[in-house]
Protein backbone atom coordinates (compact mmCIF):
# COMPACT_ATOMS: atom_id res chain seq x y z
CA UNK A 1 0.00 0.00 0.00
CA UNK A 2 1.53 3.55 -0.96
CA UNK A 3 1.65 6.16 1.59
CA UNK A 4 -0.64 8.19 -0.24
CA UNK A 5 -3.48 5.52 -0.33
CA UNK A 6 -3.31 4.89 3.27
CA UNK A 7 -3.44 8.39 4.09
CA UNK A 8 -6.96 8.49 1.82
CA UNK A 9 -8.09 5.51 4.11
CA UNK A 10 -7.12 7.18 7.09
CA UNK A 11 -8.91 10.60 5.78
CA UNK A 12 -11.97 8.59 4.89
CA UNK A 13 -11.86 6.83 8.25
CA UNK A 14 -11.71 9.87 10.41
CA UNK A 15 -14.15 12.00 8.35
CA UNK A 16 -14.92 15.39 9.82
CA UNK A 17 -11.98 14.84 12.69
CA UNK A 18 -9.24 14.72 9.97
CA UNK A 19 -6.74 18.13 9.24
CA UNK A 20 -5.91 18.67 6.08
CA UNK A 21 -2.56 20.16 7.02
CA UNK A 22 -0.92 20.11 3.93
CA UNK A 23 2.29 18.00 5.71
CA UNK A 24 3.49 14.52 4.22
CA UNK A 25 4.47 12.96 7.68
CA UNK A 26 1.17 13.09 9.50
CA UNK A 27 -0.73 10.85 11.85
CA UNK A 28 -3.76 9.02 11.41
CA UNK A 29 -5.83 12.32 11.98
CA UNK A 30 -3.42 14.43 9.71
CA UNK A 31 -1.50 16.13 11.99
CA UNK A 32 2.06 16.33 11.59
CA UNK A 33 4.05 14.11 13.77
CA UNK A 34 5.95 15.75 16.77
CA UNK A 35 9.75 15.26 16.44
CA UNK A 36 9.82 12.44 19.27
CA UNK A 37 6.79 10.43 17.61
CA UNK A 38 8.33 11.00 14.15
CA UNK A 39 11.93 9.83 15.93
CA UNK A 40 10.70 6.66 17.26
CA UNK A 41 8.73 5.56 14.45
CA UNK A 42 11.83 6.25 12.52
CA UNK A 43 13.76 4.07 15.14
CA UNK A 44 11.08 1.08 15.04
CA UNK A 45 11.26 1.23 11.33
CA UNK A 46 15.27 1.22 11.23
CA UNK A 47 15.03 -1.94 13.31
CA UNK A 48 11.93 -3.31 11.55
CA UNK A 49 14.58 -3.36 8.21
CA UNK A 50 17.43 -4.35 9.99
CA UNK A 51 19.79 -1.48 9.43
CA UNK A 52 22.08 0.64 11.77
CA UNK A 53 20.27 2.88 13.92
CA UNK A 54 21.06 7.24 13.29
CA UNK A 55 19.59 9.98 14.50
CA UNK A 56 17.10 11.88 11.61
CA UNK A 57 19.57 15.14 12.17
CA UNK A 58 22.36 13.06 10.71
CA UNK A 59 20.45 11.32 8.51
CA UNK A 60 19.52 14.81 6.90
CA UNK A 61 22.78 16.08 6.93
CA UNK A 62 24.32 13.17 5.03
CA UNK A 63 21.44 13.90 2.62
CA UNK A 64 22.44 17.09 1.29
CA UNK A 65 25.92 17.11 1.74
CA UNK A 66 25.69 13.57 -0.81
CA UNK A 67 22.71 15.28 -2.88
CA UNK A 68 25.19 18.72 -3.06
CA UNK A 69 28.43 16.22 -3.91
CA UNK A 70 26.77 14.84 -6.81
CA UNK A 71 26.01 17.62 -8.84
CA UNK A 72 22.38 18.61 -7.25
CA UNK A 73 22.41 22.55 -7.20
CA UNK A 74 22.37 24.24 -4.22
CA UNK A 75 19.25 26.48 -5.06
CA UNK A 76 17.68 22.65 -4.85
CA UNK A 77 19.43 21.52 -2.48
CA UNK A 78 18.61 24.22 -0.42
CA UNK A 79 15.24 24.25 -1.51
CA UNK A 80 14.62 20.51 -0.30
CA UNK A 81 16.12 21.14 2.99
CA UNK A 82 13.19 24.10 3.30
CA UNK A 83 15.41 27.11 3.36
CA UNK A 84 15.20 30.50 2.50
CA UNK A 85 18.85 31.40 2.71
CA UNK A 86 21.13 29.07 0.72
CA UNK A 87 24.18 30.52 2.18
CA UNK A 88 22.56 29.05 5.50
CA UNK A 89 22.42 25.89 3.97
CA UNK A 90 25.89 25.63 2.28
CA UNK A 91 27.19 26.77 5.69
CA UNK A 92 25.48 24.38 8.16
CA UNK A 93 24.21 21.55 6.26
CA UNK A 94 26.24 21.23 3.96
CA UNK A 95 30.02 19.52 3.73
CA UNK A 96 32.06 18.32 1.25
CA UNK A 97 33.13 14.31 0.83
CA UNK A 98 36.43 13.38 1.44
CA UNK A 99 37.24 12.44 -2.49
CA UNK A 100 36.22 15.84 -3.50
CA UNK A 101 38.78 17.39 -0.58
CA UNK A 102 41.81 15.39 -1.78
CA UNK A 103 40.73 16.31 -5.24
CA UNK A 104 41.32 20.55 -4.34
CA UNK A 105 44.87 19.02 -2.35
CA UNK A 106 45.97 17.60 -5.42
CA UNK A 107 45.26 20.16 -7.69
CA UNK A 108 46.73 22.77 -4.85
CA UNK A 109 50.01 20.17 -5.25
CA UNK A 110 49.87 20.32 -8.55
CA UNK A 111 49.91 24.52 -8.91
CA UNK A 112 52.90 24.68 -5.87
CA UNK A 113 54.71 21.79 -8.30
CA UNK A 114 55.16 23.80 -11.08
């Protein structure tokens, strides 16, 4: 089942008690999930799958700075993180992978080599 059909079921289910809030993540009366409910559903999903368990915050961060290493623009980038200020987001969020720092040392050895 798609998360879009079960949030119609839900909607249908609820009736007049449903919010249409307009958020993805929402609970079974539409209401977007607090950060601990959305945490430990993320948690009890991470187990359910049988992979390593991270904190969302990291998980977000290793997002962009992979989505902004592999040629994703940072007005997108930035955009998909929900910011207004994409210097914000190249600042904070945003970090380059270790390939792409030996890369600028290399070419830095390169220009002092010649």
């Amino acid at each position: 089942m798609t998360f879009s059909v079960r949030q119609a079921e839900e909607k249908l289910a609820a009736g007049e008690a449903y919010e249409a809030s307009g958020y993805v993540v929402v609970d079974e009366l539409g209401r977007p999930f607090k950060t601990d409910k959305l945490r430990r559903e993320a948690h009890r999903l991470m187990a359910q799958a049988g992979v390593r368990k991270v904190r969302l915050y990291d998980a977000r961060h290793a997002v962009l700075s992979w989505m902004a290493n592999n040629g994703v623009p940072d007005t997108v980038v930035s955009a998909w993180a929900g910011h207004a200020d994409l210097s914000f987001t190249k600042r904070v969020y945003v970090h380059p992978d270790p390939q792409s720092l030996k890369a600028g040392s290399d070419k830095l050895g390169e220009l002092l080599a010649s």
